[in-house]
Protein backbone atom coordinates (compact mmCIF):
# COMPACT_ATOMS: atom_id res chain seq x y z
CA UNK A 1 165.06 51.72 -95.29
CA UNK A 2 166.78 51.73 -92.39
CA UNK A 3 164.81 52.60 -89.17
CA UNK A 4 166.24 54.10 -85.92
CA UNK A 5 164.07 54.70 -82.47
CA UNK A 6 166.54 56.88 -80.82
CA UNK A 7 166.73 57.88 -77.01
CA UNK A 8 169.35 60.52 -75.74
CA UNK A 9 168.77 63.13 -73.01
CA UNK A 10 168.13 66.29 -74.66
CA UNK A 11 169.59 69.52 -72.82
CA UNK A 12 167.38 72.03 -73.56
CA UNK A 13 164.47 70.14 -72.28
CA UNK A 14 166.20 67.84 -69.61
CA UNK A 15 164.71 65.09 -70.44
CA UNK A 16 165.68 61.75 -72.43
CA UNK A 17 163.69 61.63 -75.14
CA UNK A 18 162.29 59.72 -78.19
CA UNK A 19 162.98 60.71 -82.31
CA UNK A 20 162.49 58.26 -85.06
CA UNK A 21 165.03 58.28 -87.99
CA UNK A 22 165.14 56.55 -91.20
CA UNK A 23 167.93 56.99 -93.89
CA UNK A 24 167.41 55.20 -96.92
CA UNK A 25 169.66 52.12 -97.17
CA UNK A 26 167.31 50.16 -99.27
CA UNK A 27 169.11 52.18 -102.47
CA UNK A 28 172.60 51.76 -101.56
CA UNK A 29 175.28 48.28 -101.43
CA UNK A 30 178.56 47.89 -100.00
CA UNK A 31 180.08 46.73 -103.58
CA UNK A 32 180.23 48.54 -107.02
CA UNK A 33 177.25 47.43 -109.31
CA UNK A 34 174.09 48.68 -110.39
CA UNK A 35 173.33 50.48 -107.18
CA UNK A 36 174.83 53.32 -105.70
CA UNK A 37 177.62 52.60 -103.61
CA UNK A 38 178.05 53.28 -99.60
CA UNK A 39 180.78 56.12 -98.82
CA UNK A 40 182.39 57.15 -95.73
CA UNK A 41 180.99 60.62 -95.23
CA UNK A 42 177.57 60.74 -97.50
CA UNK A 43 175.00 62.95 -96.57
CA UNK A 44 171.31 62.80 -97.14
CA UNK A 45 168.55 65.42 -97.79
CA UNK A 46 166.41 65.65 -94.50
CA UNK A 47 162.70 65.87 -93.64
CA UNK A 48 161.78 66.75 -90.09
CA UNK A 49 158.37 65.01 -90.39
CA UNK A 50 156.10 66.82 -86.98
CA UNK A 51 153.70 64.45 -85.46
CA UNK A 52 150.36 65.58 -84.33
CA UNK A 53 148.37 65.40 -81.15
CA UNK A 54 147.92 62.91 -78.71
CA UNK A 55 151.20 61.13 -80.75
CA UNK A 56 154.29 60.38 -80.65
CA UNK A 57 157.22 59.63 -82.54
CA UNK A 58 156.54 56.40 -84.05
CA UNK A 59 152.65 56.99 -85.11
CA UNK A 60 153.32 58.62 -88.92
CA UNK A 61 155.40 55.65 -89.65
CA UNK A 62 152.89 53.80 -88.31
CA UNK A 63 149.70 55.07 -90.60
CA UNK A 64 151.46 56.00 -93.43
CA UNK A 65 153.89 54.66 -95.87
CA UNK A 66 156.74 57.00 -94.89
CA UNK A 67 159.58 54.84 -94.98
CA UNK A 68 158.63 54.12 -98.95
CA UNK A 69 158.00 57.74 -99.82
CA UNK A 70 161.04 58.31 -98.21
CA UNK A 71 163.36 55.70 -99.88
CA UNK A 72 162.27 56.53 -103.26
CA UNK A 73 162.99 59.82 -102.82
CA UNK A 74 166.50 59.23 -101.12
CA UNK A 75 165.85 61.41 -98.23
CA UNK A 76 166.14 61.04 -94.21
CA UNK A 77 163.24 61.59 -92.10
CA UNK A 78 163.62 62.53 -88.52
CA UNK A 79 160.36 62.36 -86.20
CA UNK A 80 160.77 64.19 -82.96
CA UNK A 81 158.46 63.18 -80.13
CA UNK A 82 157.00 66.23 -78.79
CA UNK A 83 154.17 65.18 -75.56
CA UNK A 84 151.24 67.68 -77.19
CA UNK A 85 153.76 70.58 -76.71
CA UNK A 86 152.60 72.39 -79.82
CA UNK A 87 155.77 73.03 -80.78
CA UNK A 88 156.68 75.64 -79.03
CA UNK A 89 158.58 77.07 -75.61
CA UNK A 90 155.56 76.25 -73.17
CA UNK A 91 154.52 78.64 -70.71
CA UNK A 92 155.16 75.63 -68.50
CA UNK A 93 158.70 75.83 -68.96
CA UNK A 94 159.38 72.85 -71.26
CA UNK A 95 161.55 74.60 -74.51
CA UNK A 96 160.22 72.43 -77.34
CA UNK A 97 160.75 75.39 -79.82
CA UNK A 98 164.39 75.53 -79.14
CA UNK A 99 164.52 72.10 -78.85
CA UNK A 100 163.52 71.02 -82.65
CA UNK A 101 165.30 73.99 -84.37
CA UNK A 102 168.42 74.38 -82.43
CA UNK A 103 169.66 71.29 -80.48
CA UNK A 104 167.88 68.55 -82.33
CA UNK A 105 169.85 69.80 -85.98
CA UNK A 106 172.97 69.26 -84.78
CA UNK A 107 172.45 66.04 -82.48
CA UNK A 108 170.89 64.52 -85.87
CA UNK A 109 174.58 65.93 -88.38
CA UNK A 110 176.68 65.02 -85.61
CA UNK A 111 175.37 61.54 -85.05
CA UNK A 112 173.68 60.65 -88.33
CA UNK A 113 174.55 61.38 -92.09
CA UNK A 114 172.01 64.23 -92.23
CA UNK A 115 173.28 66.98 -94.97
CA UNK A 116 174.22 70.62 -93.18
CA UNK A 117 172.67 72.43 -95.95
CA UNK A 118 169.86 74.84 -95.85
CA UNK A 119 168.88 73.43 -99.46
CA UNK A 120 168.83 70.12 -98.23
CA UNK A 121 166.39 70.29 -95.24
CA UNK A 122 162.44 70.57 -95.10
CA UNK A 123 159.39 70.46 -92.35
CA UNK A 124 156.92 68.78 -93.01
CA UNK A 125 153.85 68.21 -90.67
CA UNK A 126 149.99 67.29 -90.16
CA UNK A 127 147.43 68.23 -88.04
CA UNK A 128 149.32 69.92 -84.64
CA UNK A 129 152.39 69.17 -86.52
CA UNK A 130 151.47 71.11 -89.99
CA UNK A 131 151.23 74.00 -86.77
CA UNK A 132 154.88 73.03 -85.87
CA UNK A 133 155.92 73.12 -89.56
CA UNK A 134 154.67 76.24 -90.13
CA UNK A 135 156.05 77.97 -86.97
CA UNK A 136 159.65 76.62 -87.52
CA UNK A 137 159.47 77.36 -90.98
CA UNK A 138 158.65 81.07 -90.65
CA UNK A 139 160.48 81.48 -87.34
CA UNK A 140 164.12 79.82 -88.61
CA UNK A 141 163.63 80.17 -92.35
CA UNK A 142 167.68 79.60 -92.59
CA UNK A 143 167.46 75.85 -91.18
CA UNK A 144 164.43 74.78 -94.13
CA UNK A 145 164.35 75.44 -97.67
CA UNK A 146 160.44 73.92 -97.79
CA UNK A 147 157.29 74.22 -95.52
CA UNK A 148 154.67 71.94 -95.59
CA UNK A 149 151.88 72.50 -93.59
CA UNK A 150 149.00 69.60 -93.75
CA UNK A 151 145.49 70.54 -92.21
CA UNK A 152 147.55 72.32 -89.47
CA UNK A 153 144.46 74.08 -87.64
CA UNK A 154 145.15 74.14 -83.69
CA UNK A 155 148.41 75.81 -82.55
CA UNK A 156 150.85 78.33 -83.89
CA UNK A 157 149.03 80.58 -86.63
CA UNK A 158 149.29 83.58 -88.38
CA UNK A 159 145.73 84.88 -87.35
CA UNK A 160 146.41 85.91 -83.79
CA UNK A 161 142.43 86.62 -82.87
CA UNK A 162 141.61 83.01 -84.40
CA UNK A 163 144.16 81.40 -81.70
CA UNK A 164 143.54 84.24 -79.00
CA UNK A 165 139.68 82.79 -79.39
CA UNK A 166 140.81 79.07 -79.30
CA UNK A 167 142.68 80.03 -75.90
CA UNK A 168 139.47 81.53 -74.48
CA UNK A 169 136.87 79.26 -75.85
CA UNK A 170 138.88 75.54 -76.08
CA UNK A 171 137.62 73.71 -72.79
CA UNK A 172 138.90 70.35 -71.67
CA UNK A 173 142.26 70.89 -73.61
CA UNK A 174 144.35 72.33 -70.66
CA UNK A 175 147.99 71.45 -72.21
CA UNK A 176 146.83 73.75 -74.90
CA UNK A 177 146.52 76.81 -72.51
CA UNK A 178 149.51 75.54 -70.23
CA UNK A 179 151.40 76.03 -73.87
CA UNK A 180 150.12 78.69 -74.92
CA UNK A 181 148.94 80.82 -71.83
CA UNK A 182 146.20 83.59 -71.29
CA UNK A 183 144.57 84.80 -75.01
CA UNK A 184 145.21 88.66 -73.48
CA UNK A 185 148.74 87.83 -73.37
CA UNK A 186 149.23 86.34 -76.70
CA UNK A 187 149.28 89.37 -78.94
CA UNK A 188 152.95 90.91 -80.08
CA UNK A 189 154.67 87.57 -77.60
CA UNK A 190 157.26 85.31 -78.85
CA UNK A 191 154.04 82.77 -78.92
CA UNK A 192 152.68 85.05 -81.88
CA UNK A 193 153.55 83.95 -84.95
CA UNK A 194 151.99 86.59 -86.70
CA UNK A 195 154.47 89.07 -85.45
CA UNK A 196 157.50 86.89 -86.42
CA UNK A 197 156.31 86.87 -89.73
CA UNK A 198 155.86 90.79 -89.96
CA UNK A 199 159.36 90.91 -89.14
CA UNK A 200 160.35 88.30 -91.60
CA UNK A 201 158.36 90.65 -94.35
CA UNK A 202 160.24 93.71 -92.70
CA UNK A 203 163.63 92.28 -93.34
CA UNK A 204 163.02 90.83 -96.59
CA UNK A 205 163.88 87.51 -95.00
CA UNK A 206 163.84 85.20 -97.58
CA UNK A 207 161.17 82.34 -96.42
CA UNK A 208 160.95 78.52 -97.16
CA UNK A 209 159.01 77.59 -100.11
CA UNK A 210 155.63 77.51 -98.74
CA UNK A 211 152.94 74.54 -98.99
CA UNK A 212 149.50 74.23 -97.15
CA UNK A 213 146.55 71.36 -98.22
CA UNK A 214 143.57 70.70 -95.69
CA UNK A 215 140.67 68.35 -97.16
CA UNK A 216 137.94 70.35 -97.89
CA UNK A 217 135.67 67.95 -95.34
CA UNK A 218 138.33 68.71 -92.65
CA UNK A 219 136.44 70.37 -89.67
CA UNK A 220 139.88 72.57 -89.40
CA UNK A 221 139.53 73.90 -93.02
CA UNK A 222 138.31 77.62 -91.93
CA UNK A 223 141.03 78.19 -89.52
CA UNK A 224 143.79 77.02 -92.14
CA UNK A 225 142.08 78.96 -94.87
CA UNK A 226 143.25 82.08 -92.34
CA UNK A 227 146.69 81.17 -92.57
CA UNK A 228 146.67 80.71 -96.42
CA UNK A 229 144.96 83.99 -96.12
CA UNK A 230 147.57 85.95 -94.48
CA UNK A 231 150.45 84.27 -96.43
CA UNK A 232 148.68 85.54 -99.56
CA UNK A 233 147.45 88.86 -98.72
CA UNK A 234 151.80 89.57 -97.75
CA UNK A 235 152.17 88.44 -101.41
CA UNK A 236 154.66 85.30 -100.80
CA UNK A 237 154.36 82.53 -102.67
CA UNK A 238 151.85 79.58 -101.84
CA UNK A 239 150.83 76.28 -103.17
CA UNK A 240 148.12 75.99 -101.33
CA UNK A 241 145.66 72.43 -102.40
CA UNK A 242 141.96 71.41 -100.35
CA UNK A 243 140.70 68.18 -102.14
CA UNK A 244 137.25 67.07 -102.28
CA UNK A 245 136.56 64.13 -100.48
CA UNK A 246 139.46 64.65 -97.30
CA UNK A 247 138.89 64.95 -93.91
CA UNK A 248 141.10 65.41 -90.41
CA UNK A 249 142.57 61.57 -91.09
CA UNK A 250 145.24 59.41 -92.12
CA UNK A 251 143.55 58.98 -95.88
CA UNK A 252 144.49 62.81 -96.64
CA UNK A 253 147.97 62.46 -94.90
CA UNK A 254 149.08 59.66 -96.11
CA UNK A 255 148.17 61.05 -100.11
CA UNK A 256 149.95 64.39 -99.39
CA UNK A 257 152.76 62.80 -97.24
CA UNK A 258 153.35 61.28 -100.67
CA UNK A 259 152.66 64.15 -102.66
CA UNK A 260 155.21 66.09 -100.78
CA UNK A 261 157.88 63.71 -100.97
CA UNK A 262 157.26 63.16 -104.92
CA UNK A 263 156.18 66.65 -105.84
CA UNK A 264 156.92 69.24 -103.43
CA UNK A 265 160.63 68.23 -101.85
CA UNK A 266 163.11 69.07 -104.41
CA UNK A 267 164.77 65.47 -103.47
CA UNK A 268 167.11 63.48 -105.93
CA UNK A 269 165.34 60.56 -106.59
């Protein structure tokens, strides 16, 4: 695999800042024989793998065997780092929303061999980043073909009073209110995901195949249960899996890491 810790200055959020990239080199040679051959111009099928709090770029491939996952599933990874932004435009000014879904694609085609193709990209996060997967996947459905959310349970959801009561009752976390702002302010916002998805349902937008997991010891599991709630009561399709045995911790994200890329990706391996 080949591994990339990129720096650039991103415009939207006018800072330089940190992604991780892998591409899977490991499979390929430079002359014809049993393995597939390099070619000016190849593209890859792309996972934007979201990090989760208190991380950073590096940390999945850190705890868990991404870089093999990804290999034998021939697909990119890209690994934004995201400073406990939730994912989203922060009421502090700091875009990350825009950021990951609209400048961050097309730095990553124009620089790297990342494929343009709706069918050919997924999100994929845990913890704070199965939050960010969710919210990019319902909020730009035409970047991802496939959503997967792992034991996503503080951040964007699609139970508005379950956040609005994390906003009031949270203390000690103040970069989740400085993202977020006041609870009385979150209803019908662009920082409700709730109504982006009404409007999705309105248009008959069609949405990213859909896949949630939590472990069923996970302190989070009620508040993700909501989500796989509302997703079911609209009628759209859901995988949704809590194992016995899981908690909030890098033994139930490094199995479904896996599981995605070997089950739930529609890679060519």
């Amino acid at each position: 695999m080949g591994t990339f810790r990129f720096n650039f200055r991103s415009e939207v959020l006018g800072i330089y800042t940190n992604v991780t990239v892998t591409i899977p080199t490991g499979r390929y040679s430079y002359k014809e024989g049993e393995k597939p051959v390099y070619k000016p111009g190849m593209k890859f099928a792309t996972c934007y793998l979201l990090h989760g709090g208190g991380e950073d770029d590096t940390v999945p491939y850190r705890n868990a065997k991404v870089e093999m996952y990804a290999e034998r599933n021939n697909v990119m990874t890209v690994t934004p780092s995201v400073n406990d932004s939730f994912y989203v435009d922060t009421k502090y000014g700091m875009k990350y929303f825009t950021y990951i879904t609209e400048e961050l694609p097309i730095v990553i085609r124009s620089l790297f061999p990342s494929s343009e193709k709706r069918e050919d990209n997924f999100v994929m996060g845990y913890a704070m980043g199965g939050n960010g997967a969710l919210l990019a996947g319902i909020r730009r459905p035409d970047l991802y073909s496939v959503c997967v959310d792992l034991s996503g349970g503080i951040g964007s959801t699609l139970d508005t009073d379950s956040l609005a009561g994390q906003l009031r009752d949270i203390k000690g976390l103040e970069k989740f209110q400085g993202a977020f702002g006041e609870a009385e302010d979150l209803p019908g916002s662009s920082l409700d995901l709730a109504t982006h998805f009404n409007k999705a349902l309105e248009n008959n937008t069609e949405l990213p195949k859909l896949f949630i997991a939590v472990g069923n010891d996970d302190f989070i599991r009620d508040v993700v249960r909501k989500d796989r709630d509302a997703i079911q009561n609209a009628g759209i399709p859901l995988v949704y899996e809590e194992p016995e045995g899981y908690g909030h911790d890098w033994k139930f994200w490094d199995a479904y890491i896996e599981k995605a890329f070997d089950e739930w990706l529609p890679t060519q391996n």
